[in-house]
N, C-alpha and C. Protein backbone atom coordinates (compact mmCIF):
# COMPACT_ATOMS: atom_id res chain seq x y z
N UNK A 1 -8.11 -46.63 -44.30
CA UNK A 1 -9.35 -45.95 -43.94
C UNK A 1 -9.36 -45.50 -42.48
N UNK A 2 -8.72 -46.20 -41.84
CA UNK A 2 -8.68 -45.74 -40.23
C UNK A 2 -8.09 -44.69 -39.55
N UNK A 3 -7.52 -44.05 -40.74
CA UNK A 3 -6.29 -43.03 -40.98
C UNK A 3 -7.66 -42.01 -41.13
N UNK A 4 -8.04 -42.21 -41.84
CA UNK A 4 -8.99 -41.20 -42.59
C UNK A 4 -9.65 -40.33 -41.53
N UNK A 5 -10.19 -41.86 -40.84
CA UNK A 5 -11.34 -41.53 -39.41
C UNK A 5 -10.78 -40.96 -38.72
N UNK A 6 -9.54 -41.73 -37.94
CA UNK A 6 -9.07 -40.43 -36.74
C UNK A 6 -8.48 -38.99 -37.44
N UNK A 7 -8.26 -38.68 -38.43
CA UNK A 7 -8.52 -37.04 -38.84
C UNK A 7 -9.19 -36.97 -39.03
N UNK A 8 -10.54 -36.87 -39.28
CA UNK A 8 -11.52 -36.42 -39.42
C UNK A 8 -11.95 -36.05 -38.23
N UNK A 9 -11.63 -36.72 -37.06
CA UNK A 9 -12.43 -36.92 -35.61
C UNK A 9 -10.72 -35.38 -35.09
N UNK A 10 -10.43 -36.07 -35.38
CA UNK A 10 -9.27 -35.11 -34.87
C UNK A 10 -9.26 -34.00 -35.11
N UNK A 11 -9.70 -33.03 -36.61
CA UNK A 11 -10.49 -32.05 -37.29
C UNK A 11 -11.56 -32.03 -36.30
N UNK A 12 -12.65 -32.52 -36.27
CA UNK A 12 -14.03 -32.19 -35.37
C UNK A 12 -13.31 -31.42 -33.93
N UNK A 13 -12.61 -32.91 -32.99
CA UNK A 13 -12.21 -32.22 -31.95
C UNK A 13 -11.68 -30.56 -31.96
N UNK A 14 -10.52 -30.60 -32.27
CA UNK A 14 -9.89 -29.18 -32.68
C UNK A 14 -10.67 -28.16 -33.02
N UNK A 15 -11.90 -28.18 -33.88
CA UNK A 15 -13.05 -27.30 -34.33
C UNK A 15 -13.64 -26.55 -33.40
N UNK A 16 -14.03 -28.07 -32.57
CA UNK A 16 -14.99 -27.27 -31.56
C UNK A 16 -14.48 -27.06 -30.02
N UNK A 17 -12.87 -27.17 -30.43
CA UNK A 17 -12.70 -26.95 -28.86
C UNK A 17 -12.24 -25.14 -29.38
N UNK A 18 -11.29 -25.02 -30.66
CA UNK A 18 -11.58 -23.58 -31.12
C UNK A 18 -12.82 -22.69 -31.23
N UNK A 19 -13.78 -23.24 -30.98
CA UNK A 19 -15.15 -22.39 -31.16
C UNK A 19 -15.09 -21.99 -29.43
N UNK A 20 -15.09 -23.61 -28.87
CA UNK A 20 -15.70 -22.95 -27.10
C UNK A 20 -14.37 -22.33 -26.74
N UNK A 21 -13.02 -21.74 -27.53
CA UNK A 21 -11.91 -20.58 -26.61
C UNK A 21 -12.28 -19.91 -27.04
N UNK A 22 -13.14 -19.29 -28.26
CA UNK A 22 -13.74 -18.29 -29.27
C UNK A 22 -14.64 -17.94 -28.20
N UNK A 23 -15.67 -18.35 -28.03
CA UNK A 23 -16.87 -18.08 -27.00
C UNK A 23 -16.28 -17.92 -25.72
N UNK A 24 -15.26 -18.60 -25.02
CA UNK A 24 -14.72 -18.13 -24.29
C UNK A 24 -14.78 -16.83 -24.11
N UNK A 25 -13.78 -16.49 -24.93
CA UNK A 25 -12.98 -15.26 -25.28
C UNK A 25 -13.82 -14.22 -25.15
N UNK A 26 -14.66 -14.35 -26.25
CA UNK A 26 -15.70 -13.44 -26.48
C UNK A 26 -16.98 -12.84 -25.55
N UNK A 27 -17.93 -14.27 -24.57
CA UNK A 27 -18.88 -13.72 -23.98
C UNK A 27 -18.44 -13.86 -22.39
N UNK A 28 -17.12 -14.98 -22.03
CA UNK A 28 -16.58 -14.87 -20.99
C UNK A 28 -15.77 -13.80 -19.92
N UNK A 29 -15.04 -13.21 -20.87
CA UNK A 29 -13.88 -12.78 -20.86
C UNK A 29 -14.03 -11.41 -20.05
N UNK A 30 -14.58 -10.33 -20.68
CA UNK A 30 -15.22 -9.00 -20.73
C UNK A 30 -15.86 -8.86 -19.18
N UNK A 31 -16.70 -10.12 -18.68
CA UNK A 31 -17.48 -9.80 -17.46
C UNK A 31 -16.43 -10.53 -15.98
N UNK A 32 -15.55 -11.42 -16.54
CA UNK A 32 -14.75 -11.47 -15.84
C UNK A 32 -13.99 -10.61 -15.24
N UNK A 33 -13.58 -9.75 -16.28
CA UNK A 33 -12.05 -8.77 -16.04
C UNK A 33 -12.93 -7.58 -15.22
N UNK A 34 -14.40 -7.68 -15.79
CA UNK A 34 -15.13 -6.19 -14.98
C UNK A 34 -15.27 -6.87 -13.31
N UNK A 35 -15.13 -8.04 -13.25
CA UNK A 35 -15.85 -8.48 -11.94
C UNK A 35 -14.23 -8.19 -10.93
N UNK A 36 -13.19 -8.60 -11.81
CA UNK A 36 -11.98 -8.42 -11.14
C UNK A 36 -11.07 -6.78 -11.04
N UNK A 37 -11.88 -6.04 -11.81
CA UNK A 37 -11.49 -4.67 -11.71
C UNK A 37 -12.20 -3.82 -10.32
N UNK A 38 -13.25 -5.20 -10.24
CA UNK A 38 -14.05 -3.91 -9.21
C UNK A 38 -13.87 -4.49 -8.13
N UNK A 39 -13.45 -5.91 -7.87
CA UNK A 39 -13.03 -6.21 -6.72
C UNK A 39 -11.40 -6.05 -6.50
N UNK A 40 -10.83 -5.53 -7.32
CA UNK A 40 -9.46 -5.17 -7.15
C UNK A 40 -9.51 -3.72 -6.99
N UNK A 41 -10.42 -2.96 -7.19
CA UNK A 41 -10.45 -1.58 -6.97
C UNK A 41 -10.02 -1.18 -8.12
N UNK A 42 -9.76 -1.19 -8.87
CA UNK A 42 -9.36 -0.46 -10.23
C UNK A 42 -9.84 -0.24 -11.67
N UNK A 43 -10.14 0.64 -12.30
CA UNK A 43 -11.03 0.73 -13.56
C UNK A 43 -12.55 1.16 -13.48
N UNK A 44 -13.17 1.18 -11.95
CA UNK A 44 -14.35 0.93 -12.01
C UNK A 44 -14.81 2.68 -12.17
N UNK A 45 -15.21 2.57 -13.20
CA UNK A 45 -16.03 3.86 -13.43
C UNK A 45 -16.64 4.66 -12.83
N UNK A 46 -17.47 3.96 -12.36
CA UNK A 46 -18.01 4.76 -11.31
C UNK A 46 -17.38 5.01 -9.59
N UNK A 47 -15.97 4.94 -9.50
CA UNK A 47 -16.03 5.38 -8.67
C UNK A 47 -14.75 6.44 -8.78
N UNK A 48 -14.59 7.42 -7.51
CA UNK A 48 -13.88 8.58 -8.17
C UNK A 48 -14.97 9.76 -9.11
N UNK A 49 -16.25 9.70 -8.67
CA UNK A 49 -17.56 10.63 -9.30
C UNK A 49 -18.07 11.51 -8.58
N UNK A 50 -17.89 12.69 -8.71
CA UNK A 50 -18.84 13.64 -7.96
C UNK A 50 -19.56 14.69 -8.73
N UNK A 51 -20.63 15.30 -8.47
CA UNK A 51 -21.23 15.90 -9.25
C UNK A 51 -20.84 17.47 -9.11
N UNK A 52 -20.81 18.28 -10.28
CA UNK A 52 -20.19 19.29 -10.41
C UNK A 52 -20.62 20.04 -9.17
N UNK A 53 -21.68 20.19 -8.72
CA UNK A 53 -22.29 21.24 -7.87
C UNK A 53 -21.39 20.77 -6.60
N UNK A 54 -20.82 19.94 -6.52
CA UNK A 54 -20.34 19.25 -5.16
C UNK A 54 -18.86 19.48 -5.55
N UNK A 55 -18.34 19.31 -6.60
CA UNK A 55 -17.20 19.83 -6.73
C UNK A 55 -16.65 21.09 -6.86
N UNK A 56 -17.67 21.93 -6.88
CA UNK A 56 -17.52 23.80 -7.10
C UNK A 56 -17.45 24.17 -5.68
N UNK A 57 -18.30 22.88 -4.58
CA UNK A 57 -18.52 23.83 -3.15
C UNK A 57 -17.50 23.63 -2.38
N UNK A 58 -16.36 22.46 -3.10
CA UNK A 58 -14.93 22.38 -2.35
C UNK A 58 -14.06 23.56 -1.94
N UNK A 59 -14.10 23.59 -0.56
CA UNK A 59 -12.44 24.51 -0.66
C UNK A 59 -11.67 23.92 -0.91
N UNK A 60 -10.93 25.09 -1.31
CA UNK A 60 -9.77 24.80 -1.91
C UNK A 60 -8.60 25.11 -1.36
N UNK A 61 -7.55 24.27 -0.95
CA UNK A 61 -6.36 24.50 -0.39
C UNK A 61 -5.25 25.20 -1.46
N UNK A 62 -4.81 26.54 -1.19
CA UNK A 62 -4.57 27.43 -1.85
C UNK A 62 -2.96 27.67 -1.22
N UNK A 63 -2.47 26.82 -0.36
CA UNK A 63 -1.24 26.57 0.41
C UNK A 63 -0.62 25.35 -0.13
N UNK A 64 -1.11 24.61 -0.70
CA UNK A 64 -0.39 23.38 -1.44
C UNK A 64 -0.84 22.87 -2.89
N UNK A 65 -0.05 22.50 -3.64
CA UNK A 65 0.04 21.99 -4.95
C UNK A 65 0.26 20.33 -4.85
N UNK A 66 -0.62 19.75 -5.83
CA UNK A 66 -0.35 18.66 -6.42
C UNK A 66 -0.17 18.12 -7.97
N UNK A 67 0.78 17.80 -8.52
CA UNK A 67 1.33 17.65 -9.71
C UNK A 67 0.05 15.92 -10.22
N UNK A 68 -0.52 16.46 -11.30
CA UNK A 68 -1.34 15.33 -12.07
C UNK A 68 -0.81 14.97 -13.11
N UNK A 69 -0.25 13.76 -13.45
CA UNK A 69 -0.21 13.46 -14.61
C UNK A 69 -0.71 12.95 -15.19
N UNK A 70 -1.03 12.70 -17.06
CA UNK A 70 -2.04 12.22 -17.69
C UNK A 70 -1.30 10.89 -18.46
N UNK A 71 -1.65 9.82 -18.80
CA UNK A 71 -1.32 9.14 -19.66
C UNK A 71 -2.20 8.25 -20.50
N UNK A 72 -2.09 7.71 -21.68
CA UNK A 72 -3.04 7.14 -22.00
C UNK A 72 -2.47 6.47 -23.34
N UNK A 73 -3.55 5.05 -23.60
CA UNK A 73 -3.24 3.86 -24.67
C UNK A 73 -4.37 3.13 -25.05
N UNK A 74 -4.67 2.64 -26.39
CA UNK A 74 -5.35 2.24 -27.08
C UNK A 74 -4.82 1.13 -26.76
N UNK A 75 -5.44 -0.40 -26.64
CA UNK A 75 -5.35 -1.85 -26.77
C UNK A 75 -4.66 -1.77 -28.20
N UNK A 76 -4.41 -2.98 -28.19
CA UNK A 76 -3.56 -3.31 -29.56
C UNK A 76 -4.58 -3.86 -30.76
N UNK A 77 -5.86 -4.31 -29.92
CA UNK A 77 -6.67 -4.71 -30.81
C UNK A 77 -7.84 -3.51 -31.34
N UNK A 78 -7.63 -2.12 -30.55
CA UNK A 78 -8.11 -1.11 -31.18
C UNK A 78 -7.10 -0.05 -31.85
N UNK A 79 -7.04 -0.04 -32.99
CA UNK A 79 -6.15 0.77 -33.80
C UNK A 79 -6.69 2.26 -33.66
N UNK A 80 -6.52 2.75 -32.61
CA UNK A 80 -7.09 4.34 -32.48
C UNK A 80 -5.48 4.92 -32.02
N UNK A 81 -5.66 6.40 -32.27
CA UNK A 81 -4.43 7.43 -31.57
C UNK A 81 -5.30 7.71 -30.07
N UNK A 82 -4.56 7.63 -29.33
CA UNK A 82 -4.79 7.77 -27.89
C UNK A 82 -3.73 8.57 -26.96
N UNK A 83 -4.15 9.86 -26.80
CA UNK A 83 -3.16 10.41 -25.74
C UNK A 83 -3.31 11.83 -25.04
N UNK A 84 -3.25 12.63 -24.24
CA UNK A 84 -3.23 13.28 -24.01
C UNK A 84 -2.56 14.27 -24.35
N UNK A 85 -3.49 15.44 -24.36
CA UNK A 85 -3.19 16.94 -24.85
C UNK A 85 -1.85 17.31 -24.33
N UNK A 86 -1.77 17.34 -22.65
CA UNK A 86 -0.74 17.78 -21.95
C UNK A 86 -0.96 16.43 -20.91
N UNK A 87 0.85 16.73 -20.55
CA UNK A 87 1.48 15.59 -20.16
C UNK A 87 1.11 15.36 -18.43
N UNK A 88 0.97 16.51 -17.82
CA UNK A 88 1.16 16.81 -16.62
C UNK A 88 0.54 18.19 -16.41
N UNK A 89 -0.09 18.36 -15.18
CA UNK A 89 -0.23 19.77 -14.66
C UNK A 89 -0.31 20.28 -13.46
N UNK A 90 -0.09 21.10 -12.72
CA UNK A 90 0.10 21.01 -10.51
C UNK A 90 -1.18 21.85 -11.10
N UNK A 91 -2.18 21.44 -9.59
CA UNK A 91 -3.52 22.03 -9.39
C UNK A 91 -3.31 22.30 -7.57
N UNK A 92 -4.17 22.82 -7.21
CA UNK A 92 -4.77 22.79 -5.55
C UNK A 92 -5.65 21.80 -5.15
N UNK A 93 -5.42 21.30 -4.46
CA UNK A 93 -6.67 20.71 -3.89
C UNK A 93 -7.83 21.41 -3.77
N UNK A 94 -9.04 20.49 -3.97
CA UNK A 94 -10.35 21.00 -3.59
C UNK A 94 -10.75 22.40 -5.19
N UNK A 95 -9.56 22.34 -6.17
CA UNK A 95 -9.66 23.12 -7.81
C UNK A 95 -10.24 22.13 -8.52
N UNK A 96 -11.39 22.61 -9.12
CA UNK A 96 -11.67 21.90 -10.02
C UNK A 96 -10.86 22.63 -11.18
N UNK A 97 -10.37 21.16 -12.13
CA UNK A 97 -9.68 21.23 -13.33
C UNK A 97 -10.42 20.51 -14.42
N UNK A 98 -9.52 20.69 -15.66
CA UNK A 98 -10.18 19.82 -16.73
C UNK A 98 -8.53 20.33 -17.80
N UNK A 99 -8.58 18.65 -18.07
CA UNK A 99 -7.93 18.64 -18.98
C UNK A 99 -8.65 17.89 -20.30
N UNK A 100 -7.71 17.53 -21.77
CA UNK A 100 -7.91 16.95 -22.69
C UNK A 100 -7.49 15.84 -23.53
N UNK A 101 -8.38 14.59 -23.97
CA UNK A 101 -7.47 13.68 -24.30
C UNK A 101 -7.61 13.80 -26.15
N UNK A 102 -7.08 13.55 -26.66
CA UNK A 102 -6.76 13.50 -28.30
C UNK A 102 -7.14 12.14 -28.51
N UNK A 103 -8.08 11.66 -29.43
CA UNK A 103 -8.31 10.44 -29.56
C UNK A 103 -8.54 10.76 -31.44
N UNK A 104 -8.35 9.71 -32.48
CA UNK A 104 -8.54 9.07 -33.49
C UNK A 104 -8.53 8.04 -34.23
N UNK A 105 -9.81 7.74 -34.78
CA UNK A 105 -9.61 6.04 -35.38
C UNK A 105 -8.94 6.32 -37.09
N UNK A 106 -8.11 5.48 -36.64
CA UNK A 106 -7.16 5.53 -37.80
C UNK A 106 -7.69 4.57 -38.75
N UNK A 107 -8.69 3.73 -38.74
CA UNK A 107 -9.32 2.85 -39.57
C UNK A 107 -10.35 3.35 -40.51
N UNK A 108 -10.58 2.36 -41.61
CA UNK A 108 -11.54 3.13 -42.16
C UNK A 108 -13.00 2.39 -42.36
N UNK A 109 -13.47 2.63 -40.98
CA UNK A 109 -14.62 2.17 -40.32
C UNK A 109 -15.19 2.23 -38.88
N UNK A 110 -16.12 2.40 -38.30
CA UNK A 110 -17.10 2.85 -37.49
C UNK A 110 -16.71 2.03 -36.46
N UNK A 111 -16.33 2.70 -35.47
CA UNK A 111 -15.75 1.28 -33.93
C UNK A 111 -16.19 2.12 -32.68
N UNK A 112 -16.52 1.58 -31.83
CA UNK A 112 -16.40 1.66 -30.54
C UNK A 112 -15.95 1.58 -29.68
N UNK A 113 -15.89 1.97 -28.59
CA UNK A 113 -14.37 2.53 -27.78
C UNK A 113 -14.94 2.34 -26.24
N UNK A 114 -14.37 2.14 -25.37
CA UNK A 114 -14.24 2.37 -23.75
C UNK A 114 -12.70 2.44 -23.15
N UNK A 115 -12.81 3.50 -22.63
CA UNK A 115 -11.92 3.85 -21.54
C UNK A 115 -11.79 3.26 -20.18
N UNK A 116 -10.49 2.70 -19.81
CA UNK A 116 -11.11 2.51 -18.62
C UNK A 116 -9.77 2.86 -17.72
N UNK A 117 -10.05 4.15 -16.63
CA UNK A 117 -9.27 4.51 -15.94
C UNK A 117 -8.78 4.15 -14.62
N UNK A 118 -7.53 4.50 -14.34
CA UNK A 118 -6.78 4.05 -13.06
C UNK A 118 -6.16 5.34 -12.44
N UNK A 119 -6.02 5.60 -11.33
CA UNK A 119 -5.47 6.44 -10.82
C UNK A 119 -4.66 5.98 -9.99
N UNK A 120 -3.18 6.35 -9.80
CA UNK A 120 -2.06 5.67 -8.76
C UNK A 120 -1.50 6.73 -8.05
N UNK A 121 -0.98 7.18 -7.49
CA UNK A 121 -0.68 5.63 -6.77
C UNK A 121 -2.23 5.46 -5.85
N UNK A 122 -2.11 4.03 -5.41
CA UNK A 122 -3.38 3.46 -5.12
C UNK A 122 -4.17 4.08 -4.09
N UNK A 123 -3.75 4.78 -3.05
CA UNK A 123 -3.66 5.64 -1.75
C UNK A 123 -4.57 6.94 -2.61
N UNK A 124 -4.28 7.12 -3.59
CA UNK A 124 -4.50 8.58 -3.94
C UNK A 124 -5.94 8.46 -4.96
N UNK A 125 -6.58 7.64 -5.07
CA UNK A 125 -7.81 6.77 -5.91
C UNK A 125 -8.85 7.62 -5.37
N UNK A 126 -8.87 7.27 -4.21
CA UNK A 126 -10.45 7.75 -3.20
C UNK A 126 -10.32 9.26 -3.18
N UNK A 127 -9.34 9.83 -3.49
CA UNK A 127 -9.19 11.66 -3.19
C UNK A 127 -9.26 12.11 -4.56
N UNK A 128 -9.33 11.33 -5.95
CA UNK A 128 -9.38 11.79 -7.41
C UNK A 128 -10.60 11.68 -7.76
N UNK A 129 -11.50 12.73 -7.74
CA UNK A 129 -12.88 12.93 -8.54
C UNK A 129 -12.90 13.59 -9.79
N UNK A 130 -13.68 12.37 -10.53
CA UNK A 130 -14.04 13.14 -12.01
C UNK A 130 -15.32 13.81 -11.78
N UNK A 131 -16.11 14.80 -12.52
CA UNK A 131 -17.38 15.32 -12.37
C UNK A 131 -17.88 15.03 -14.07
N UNK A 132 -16.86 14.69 -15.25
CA UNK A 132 -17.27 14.76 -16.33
C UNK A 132 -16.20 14.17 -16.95
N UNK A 133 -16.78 13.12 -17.93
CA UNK A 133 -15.28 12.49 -18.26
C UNK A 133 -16.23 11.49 -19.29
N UNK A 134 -14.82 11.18 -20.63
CA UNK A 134 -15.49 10.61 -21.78
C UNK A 134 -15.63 8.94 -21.10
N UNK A 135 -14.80 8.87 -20.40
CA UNK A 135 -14.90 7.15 -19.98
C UNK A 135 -16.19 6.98 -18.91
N UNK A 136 -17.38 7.83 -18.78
CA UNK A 136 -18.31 7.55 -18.27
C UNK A 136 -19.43 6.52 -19.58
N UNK A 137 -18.68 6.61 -20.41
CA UNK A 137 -19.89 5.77 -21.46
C UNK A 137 -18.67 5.52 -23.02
N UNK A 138 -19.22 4.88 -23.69
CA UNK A 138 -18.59 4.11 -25.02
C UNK A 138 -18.56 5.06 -25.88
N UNK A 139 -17.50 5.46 -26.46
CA UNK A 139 -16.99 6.26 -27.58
C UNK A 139 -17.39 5.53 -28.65
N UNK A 140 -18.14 6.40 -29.94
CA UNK A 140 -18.14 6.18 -31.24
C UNK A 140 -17.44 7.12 -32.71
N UNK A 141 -16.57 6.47 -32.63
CA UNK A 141 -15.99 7.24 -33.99
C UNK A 141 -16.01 6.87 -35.44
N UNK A 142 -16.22 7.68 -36.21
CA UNK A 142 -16.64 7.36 -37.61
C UNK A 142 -15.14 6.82 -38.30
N UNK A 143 -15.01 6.31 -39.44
CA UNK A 143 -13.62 6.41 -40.03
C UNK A 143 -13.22 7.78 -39.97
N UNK A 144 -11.90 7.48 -39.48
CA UNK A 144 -11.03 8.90 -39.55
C UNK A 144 -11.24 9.77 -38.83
N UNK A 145 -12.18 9.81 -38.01
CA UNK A 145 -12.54 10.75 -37.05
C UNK A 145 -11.79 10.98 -35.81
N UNK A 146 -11.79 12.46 -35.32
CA UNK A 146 -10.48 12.54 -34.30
C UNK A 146 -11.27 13.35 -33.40
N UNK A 147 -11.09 13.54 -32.02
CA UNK A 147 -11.93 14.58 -31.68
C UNK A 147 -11.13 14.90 -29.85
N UNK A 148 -11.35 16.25 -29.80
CA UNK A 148 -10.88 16.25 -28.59
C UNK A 148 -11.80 16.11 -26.89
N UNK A 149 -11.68 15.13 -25.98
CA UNK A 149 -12.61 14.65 -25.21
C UNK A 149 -12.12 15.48 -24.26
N UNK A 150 -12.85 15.80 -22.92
CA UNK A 150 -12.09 16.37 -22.21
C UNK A 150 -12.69 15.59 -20.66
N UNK A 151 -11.68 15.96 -19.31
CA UNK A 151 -11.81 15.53 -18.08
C UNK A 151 -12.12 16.09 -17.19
N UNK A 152 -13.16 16.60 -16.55
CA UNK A 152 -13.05 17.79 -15.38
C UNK A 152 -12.95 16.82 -13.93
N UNK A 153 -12.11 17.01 -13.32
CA UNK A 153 -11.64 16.53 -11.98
C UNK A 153 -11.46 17.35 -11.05
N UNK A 154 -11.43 16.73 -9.79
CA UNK A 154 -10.80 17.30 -8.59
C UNK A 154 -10.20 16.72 -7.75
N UNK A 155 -9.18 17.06 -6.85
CA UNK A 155 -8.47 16.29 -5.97
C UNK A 155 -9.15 16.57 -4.42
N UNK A 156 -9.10 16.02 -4.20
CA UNK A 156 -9.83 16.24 -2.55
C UNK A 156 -8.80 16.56 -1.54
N UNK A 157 -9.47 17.74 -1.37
CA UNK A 157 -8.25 18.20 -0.18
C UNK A 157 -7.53 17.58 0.85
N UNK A 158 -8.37 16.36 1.43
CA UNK A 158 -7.83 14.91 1.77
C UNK A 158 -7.03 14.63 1.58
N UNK A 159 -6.18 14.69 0.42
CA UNK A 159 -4.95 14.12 0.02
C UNK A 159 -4.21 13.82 0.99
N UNK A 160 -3.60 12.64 1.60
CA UNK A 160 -2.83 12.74 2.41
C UNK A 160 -1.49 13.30 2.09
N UNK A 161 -1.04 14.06 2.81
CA UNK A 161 0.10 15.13 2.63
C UNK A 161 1.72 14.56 2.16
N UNK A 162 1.53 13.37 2.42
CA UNK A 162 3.04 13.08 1.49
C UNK A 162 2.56 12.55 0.03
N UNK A 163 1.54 12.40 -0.17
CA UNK A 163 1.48 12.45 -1.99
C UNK A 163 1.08 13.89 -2.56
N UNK A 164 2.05 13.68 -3.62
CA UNK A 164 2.69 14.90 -4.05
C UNK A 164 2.36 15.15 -5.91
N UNK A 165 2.33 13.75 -6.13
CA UNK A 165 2.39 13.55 -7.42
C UNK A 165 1.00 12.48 -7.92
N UNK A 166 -0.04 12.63 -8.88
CA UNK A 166 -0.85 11.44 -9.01
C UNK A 166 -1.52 11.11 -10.76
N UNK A 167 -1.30 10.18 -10.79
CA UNK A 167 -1.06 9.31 -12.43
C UNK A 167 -2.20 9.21 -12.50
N UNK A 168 -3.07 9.67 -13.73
CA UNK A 168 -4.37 9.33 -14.11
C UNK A 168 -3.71 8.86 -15.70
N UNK A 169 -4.44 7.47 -15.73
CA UNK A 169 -4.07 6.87 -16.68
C UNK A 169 -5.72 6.02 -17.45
N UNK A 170 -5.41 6.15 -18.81
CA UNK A 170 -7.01 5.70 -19.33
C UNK A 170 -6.12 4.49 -20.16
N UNK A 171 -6.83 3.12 -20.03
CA UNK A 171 -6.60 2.42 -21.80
C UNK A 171 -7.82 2.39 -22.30
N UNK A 172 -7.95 2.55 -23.66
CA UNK A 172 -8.91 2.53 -24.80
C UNK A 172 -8.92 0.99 -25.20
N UNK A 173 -10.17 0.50 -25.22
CA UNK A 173 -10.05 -0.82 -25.09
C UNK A 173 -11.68 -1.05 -26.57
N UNK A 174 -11.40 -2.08 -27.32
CA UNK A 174 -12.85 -2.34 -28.16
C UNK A 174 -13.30 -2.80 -27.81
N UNK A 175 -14.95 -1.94 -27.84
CA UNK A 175 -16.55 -2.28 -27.20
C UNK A 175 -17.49 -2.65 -27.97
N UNK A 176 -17.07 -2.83 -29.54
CA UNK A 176 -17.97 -3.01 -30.35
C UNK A 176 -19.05 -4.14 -30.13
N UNK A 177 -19.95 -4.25 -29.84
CA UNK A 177 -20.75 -5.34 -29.61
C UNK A 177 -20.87 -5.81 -27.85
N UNK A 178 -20.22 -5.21 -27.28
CA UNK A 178 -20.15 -5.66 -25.92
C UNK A 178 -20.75 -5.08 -24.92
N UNK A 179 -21.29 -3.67 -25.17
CA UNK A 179 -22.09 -2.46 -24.29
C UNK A 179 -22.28 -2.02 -25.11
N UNK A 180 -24.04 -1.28 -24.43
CA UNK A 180 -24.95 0.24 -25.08
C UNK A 180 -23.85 1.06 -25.49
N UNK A 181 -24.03 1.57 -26.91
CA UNK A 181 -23.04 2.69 -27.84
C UNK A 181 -23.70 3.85 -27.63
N UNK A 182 -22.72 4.68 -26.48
CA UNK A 182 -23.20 6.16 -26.27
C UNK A 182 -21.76 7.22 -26.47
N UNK A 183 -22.31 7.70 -27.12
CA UNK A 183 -21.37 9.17 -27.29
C UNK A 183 -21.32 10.18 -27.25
């Protein structure tokens, strides 16, 4: 019988220490990584924002080119297609651009989505403005649904002059239940 008891107790333990890494996981986790994205400088949405009217009144340096590239990935735990239209493109400083990302949920059911972008190299963050961009709020896609999102940016003529080249990169990450669903 004593056999019995310590599994049973041994079952209980294990139960509920799997529930509090579950809860962990779940209501911990999410506000952590936001608290460490924004004190690491990276992902935070809101910054890298200017409003179109402020991005139209840029000059534009019409003597130099900078090469943008796009990249992009769905988490493993969101089964969506994630990627960009085009791979790369040289703009001017102080041009507003816009490119496009290709997104589809390959499931067959209703999910929610957040983006969350990085721009590198790290130097080149504060000179990359979006004015319009899907990772300002939570993507909703129906089953099967595909749709093309798009980015309007600008580089700030700021750029300091030996970056030449700059990585805008999004991962698609699941929001279902975790933030307001806007699309």
């Amino acid at each position: 019988m004593p056999v019995k008891k310590a599994n049973r107790r041994l079952v209980a333990g294990l139960s509920i220490t799997s529930v509090g890494m579950l809860a962990f996981c779940y209501l911990a986790l999410p506000p952590l990584y936001n608290l460490f994205c924004e004190l690491a400088g990276i992902g935070n949405n809101n910054t890298g924002v200017v409003s179109a009217k402020v991005a139209n009144a840029l000059e534009v340096d019409q003597e130099r080119w900078v090469t943008v590239e796009f990249t992009g990935n769905a988490s493993g735990v969101l089964p969506w297609e994630f990627k960009p239209v085009v791979n790369k493109m040289r703009v001017h400083p102080g041009q507003v651009s816009e490119v496009n990302y290709y997104v589809r949920n390959t499931t067959n059911r209703r999910m929610v989505g957040q983006a969350i972008p990085s721009v590198t190299p790290q130097e080149s963050s504060r000179y990359f403005n979006k004015t319009e961009c899907f990772c300002f709020s939570n993507q909703v896609l129906e089953a099967g649904e595909s749709r093309e999102m798009p980015v309007r940016f600008v580089v700030d003529s700021n750029l300091p002059k030996q970056v030449n080249t700059i990585t805008l990169s999004y991962a698609f990450f699941d929001a279902q239940g975790h933030e307001k669903e806007d699309s």
